[in-house]
C-alpha atoms as a PDB file:
ATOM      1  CA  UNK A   1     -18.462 -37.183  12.260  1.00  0.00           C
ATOM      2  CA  UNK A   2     -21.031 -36.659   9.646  1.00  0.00           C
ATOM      3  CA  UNK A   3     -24.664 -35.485  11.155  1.00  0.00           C
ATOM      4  CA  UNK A   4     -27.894 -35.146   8.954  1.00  0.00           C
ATOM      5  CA  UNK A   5     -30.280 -32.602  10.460  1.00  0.00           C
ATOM      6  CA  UNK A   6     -34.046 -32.755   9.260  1.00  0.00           C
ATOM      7  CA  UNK A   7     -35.366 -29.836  10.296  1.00  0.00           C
ATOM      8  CA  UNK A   8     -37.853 -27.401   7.691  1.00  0.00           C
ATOM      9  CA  UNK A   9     -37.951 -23.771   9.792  1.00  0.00           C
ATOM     10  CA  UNK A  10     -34.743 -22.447   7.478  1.00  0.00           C
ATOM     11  CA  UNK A  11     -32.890 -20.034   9.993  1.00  0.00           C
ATOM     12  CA  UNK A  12     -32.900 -22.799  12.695  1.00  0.00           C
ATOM     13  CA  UNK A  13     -31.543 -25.424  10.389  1.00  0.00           C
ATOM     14  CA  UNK A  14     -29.237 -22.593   9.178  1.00  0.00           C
ATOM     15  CA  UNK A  15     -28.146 -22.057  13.033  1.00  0.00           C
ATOM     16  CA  UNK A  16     -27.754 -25.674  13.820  1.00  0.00           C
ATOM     17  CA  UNK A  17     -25.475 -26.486  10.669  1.00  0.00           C
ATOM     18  CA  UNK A  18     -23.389 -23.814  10.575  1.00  0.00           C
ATOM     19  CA  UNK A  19     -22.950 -23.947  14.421  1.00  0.00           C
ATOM     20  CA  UNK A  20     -22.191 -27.627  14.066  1.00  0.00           C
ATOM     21  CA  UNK A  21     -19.389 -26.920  11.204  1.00  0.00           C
ATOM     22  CA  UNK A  22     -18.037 -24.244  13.249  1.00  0.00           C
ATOM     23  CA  UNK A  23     -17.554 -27.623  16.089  1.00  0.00           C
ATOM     24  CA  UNK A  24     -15.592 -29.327  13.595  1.00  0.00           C
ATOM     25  CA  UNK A  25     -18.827 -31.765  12.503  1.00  0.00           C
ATOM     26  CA  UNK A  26     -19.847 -32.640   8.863  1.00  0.00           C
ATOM     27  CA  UNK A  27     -23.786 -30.906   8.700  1.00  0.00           C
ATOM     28  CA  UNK A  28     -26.122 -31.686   6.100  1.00  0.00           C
ATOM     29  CA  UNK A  29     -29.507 -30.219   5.785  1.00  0.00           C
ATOM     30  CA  UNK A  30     -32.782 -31.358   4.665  1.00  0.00           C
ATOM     31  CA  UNK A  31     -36.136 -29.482   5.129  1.00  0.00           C
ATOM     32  CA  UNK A  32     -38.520 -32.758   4.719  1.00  0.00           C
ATOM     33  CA  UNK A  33     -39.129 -36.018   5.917  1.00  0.00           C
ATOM     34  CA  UNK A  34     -39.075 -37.748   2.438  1.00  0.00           C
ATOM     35  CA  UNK A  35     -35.649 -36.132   1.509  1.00  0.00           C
ATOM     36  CA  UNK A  36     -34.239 -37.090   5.044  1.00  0.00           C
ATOM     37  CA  UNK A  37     -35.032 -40.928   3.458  1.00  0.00           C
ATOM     38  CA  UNK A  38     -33.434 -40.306   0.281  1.00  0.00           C
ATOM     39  CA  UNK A  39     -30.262 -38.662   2.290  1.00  0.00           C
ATOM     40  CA  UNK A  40     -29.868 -41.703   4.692  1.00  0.00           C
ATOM     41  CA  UNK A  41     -30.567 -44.226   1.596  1.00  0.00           C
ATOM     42  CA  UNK A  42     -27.338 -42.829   0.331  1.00  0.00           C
ATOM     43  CA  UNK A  43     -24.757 -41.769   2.881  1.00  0.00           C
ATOM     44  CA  UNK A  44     -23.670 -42.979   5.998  1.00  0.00           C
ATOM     45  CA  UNK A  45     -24.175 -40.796   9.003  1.00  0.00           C
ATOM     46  CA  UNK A  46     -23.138 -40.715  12.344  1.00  0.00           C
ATOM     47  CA  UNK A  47     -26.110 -39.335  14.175  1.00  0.00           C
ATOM     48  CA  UNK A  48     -29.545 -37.867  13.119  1.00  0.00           C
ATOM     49  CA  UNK A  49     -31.348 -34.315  14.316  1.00  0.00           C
ATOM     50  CA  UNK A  50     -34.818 -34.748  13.582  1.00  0.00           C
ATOM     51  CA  UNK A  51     -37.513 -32.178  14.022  1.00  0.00           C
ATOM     52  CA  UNK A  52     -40.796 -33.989  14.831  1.00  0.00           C
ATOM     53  CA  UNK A  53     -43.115 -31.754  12.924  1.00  0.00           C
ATOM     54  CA  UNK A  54     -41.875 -31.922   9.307  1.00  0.00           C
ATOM     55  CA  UNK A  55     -43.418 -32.311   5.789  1.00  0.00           C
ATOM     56  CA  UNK A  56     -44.272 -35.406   4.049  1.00  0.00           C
ATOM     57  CA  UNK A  57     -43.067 -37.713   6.902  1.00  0.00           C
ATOM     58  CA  UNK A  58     -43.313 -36.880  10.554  1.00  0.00           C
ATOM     59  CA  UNK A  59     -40.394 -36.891  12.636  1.00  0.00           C
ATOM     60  CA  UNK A  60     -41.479 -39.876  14.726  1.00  0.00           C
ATOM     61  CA  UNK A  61     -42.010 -41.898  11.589  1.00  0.00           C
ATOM     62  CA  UNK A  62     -38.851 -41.229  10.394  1.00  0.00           C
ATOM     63  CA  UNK A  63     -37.091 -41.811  13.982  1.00  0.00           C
ATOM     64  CA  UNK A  64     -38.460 -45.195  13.856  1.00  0.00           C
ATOM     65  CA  UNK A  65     -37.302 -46.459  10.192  1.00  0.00           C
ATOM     66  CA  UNK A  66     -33.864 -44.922  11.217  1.00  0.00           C
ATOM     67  CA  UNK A  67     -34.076 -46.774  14.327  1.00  0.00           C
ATOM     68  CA  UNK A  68     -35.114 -50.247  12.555  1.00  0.00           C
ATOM     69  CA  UNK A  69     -32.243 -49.655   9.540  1.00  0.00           C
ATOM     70  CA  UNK A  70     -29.665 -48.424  11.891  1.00  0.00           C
ATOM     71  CA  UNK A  71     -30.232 -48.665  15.408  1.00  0.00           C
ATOM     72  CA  UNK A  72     -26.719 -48.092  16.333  1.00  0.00           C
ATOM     73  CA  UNK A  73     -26.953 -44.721  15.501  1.00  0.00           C
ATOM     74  CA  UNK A  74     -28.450 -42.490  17.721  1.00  0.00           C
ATOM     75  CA  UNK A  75     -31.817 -39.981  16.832  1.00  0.00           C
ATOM     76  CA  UNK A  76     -31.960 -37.027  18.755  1.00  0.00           C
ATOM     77  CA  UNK A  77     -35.530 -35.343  18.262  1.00  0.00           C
ATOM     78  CA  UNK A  78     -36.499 -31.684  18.620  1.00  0.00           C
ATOM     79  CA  UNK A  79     -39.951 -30.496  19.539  1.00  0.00           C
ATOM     80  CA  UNK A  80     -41.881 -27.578  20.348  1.00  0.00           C
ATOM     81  CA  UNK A  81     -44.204 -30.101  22.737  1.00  0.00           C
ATOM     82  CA  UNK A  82     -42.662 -30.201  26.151  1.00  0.00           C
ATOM     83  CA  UNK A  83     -44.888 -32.548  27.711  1.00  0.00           C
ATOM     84  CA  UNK A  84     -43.969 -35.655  29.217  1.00  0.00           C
ATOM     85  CA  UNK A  85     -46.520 -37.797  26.923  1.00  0.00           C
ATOM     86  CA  UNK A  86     -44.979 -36.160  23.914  1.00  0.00           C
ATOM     87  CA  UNK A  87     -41.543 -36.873  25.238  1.00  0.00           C
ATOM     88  CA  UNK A  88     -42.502 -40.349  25.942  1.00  0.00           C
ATOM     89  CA  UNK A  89     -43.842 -41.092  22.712  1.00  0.00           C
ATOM     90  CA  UNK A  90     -40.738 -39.850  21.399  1.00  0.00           C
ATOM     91  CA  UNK A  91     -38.841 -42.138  23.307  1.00  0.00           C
ATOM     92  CA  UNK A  92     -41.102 -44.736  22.307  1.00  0.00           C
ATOM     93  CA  UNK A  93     -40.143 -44.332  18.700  1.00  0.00           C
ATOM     94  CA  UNK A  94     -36.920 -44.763  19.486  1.00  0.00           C
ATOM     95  CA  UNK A  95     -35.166 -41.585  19.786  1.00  0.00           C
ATOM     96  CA  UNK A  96     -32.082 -41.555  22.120  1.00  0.00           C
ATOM     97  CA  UNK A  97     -32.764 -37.970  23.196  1.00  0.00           C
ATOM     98  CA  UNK A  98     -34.736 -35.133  23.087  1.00  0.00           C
ATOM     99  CA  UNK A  99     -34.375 -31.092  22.845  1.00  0.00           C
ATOM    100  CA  UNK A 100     -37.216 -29.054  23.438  1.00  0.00           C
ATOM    101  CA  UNK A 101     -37.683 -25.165  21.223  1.00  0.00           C
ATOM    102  CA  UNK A 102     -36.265 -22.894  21.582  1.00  0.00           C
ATOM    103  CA  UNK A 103     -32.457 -24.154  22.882  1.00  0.00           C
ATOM    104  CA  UNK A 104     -29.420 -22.770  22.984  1.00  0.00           C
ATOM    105  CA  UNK A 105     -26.859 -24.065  20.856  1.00  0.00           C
ATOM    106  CA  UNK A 106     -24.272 -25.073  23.322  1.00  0.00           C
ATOM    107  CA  UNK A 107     -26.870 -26.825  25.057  1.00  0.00           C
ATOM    108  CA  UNK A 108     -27.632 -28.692  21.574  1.00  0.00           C
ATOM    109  CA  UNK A 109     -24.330 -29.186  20.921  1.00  0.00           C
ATOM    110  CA  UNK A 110     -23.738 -30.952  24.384  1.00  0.00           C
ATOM    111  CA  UNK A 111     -26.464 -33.410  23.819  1.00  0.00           C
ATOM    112  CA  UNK A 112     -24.601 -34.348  20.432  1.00  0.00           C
ATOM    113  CA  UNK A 113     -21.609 -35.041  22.023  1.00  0.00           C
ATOM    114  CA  UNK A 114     -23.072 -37.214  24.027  1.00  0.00           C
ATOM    115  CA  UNK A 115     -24.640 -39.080  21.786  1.00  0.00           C
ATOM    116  CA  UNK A 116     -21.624 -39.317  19.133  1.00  0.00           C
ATOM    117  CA  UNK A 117     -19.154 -40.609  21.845  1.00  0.00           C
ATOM    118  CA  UNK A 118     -22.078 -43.545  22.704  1.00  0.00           C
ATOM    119  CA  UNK A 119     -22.039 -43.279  26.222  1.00  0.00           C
ATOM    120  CA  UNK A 120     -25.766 -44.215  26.172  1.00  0.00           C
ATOM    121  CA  UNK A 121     -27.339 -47.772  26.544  1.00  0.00           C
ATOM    122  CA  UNK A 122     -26.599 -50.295  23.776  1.00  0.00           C
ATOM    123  CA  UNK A 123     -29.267 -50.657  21.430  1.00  0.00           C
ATOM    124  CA  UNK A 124     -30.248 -53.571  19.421  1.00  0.00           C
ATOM    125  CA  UNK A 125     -32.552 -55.047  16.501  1.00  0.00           C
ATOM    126  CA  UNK A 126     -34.716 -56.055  19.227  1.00  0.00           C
ATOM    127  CA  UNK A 127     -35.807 -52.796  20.933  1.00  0.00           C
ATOM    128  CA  UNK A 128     -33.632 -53.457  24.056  1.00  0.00           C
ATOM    129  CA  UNK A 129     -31.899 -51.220  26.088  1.00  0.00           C
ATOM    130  CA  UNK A 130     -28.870 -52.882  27.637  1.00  0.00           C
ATOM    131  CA  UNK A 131     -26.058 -51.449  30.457  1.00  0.00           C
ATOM    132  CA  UNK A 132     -23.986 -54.116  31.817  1.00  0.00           C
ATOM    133  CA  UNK A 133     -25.954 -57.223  32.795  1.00  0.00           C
ATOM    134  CA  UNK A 134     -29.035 -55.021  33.102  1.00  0.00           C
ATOM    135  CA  UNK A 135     -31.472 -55.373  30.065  1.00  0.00           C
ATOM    136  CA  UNK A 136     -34.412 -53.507  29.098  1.00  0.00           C
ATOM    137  CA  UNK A 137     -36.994 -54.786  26.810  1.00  0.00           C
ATOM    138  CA  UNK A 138     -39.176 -52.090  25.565  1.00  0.00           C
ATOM    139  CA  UNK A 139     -41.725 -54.294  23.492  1.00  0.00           C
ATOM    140  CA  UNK A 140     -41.967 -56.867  26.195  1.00  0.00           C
ATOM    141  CA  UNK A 141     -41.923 -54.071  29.030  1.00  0.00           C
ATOM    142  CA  UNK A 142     -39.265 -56.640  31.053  1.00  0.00           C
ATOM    143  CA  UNK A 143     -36.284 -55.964  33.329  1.00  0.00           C
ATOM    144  CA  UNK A 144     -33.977 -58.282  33.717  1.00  0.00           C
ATOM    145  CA  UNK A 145     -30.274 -58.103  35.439  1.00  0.00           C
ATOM    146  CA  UNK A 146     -28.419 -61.203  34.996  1.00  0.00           C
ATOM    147  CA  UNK A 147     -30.999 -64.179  34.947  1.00  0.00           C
ATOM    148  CA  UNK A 148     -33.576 -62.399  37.244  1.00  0.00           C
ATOM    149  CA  UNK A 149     -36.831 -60.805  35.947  1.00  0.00           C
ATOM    150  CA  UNK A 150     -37.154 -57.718  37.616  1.00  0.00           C
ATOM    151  CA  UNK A 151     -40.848 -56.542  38.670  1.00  0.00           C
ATOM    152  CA  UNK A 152     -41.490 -53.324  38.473  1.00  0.00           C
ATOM    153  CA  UNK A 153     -44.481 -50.511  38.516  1.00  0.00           C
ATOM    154  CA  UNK A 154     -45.110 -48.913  35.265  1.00  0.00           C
ATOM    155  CA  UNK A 155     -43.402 -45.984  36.544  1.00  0.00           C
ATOM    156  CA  UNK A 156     -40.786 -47.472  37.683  1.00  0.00           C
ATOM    157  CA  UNK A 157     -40.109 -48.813  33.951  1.00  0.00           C
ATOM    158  CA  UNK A 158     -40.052 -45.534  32.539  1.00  0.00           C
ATOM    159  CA  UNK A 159     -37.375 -44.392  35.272  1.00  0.00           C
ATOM    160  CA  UNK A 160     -35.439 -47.016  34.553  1.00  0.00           C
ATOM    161  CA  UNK A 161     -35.377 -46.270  30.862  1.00  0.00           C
ATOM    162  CA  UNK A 162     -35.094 -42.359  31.158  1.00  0.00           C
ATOM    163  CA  UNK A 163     -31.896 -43.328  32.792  1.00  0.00           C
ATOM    164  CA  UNK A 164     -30.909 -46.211  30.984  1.00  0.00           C
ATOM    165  CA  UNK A 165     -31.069 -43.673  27.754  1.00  0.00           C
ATOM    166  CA  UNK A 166     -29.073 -41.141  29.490  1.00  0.00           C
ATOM    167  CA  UNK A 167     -26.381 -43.373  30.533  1.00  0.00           C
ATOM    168  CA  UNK A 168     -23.600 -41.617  32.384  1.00  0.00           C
ATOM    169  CA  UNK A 169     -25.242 -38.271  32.452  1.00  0.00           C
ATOM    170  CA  UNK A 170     -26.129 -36.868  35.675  1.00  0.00           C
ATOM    171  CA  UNK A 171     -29.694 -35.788  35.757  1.00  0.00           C
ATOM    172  CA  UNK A 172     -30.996 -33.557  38.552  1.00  0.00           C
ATOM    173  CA  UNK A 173     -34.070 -34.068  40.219  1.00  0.00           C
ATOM    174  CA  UNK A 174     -35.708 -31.624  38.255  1.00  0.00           C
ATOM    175  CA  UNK A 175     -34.620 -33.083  34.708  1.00  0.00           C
ATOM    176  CA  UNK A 176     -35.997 -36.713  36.341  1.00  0.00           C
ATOM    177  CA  UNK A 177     -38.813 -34.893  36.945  1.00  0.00           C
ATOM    178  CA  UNK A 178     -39.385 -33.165  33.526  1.00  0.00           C
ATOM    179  CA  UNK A 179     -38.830 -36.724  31.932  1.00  0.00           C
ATOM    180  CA  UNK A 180     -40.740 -38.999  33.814  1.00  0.00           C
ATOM    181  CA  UNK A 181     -43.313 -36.956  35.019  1.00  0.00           C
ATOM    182  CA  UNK A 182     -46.009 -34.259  33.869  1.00  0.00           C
ATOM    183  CA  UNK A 183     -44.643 -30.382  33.308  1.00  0.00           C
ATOM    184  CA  UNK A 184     -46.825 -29.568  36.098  1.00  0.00           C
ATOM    185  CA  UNK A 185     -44.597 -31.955  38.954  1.00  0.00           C
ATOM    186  CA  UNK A 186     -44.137 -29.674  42.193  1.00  0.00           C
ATOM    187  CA  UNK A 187     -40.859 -29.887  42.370  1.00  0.00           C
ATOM    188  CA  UNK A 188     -40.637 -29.827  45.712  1.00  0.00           C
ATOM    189  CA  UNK A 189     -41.718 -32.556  46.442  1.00  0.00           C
ATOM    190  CA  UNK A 190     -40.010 -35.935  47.261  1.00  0.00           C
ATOM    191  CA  UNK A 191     -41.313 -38.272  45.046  1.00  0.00           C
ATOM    192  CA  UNK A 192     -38.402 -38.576  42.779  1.00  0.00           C
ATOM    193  CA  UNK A 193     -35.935 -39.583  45.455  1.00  0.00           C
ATOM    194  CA  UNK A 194     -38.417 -42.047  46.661  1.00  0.00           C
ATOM    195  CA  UNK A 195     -39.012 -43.668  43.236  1.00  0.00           C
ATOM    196  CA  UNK A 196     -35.160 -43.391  42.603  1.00  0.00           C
ATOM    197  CA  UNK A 197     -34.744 -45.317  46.102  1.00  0.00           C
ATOM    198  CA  UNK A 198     -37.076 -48.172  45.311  1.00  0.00           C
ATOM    199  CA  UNK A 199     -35.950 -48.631  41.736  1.00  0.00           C
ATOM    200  CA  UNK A 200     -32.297 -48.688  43.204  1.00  0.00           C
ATOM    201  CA  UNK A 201     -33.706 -51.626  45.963  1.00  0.00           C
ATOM    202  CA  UNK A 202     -34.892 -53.368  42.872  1.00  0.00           C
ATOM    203  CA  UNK A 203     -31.449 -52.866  40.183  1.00  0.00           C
ATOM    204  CA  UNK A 204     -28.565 -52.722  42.526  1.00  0.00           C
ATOM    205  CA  UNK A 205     -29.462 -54.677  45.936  1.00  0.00           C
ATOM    206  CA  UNK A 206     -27.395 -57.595  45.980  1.00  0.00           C
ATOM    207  CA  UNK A 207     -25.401 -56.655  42.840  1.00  0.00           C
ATOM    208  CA  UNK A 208     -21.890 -55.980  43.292  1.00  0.00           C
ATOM    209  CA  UNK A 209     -21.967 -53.857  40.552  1.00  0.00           C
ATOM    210  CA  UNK A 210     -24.221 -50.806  41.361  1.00  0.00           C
ATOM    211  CA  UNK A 211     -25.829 -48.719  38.475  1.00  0.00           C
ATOM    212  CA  UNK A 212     -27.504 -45.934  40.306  1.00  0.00           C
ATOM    213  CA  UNK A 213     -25.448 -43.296  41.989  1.00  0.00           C
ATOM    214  CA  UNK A 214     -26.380 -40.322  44.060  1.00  0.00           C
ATOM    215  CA  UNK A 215     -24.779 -37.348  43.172  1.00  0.00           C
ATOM    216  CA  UNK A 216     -24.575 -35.405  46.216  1.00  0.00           C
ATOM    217  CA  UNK A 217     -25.763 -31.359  45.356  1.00  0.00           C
ATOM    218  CA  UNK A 218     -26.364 -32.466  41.822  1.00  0.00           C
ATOM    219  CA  UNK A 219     -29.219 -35.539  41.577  1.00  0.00           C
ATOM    220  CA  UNK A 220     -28.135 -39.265  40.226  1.00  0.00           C
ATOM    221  CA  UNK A 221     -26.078 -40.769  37.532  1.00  0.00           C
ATOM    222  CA  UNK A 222     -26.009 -44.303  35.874  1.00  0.00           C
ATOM    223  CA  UNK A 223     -23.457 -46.089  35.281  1.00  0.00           C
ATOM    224  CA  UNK A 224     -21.137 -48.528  35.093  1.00  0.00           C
ATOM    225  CA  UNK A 225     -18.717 -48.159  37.750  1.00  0.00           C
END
C-alpha cells in the first residue's frame, strides 16, 4: 500500500513516515500543497494524509481535487482545529476521516487501516455516500433507503453521515458527540442516544436489514449485518 502524506512541520512528517514504513506501508513525503499535486499527477496512491494548514494550497483544497480525481481513495485530514465546524467542513470537502494534533501514532495508524481495508461508505463521482440500499446525497442533502426519501432534521443528516463515514467502527457516545456536536457537549447528557433512537426509527424501522446497532458498554456501530 503506497500512502502520500502532505504534511510541512518536518519532525511530524518524519514520525508519520517512518512509523508507517516501520508498518510495512510505502510513505512518501511532501511539505506543500502544490507538490502534493505534482506527486498524485504522477503516482498512484492508495490513501492520502493531508494536513489542512499547508503552503501554497490548503489542505481542504487539495482534499477536494483528490476527492473529484479519485474519489475511491480515501483522504484522511489532520488538524490542529478540534471543533465540530472545522471538522464538518472537513467532511464537507470530502475527507473520509479526521485526526486531530497532537495523536499518537498507533492511534494514526488505526485510522489508516481502516481506511486502506475500505470498510467505509462507498463513494462516488456524485458526492454520495452509499451502505447497502441506504444512500446519502451530500449536495442534494437527501436520504434515501431503497425507493423512499427519508426526511430528516439537519442534525439528523449529519448523524447519519458521521456514521455512514465511519462504517463498521464503533463510536462511543462521546466520539458521536465530538463529531456531531460542539467541543463544549455535556456529555452527560442524553441527547445522543435520543438522536441515535430517532434516526434509527427513521433508517431501520421496517427494514429487514438494520444498519444501526447498539453496542452495549461501548456506544453504536453501522453496518451491514
Amino acid at each position: 500500500m503506497k500512502i502520500l502524506i502532505v504534511e510541512d512541520e518536518h519532525k511530524v512528517a518524519t514520525f508519520i513516515k517512518e512509523g508507517l514504513e516501520e508498518s510495512h506501508y510505502e510513505a512518501d513525503v511532501v511539505y506543500d500543497g502544490k507538490n502534493a499535486q505534482k506527486l498524485a499527477s504522477q503516482y498512484v496512491y492508495d490513501l492520502f494524509i493531508v494536513d489542512i494548514i499547508i503552503p501554497f494550497v490548503s489542505g481542504l483544497d487539495l482534499c477536494k481535487e483528490f476527492k473529484q480525481k479519485m474519489p475511491d481513495v480515501p483522504v484522511l485530514l489532520l488538524t490542529a482545529l478540534g471543533t465540530t465546524e472545522d471538522k464538518l467542513l472537513g467532511f464537507d470537502a470530502g475527507a473520509d476521516d479526521y485526526l486531530v494534533k497532537p495523536f499518537e501514532f498507533r492511534e494514526l495508524l488505526a485510522r489508516v487501516r481502516v481506511l486502506l481495508k475500505g470498510s467505509g461508505a462507498k463513494h462516488d463521482s456524485l458526492n454520495r455516500l452509499i451502505v447497502s440500499d441506504l444512500e446519502l446525497d451530500l449536495d442534494k442533502k437527501i436520504a434515501r433507503r431503497g425507493k423512499e426519501v427519508i426526511e430528516l432534521t439537519a442534525k439528523e443528516f449529519t448523524l447519519l453521515e458521521c456514521f455512514m463515514r465511519n462504517k463498521g467502527r464503533v463510536l462511543s457516545r462521546n466520539d458521536i458527540a465530538e463529531k456531531v456536536w460542539d467541543t463544549n457537549f455535556n456529555f452527560g447528557s442524553n441527547v445522543v442516544d435520543v438522536y441515535v433512537n430517532l434516526l434509527r426509527k427513521k433508517i431501520d424501522k421496517g427494514n429487514y436489514k438494520k444498519l444501526i446497532h447498539t453496542k452495549i458498554g461501548m456506544g453504536y456501530i453501522f453496518d451491514e449485518k
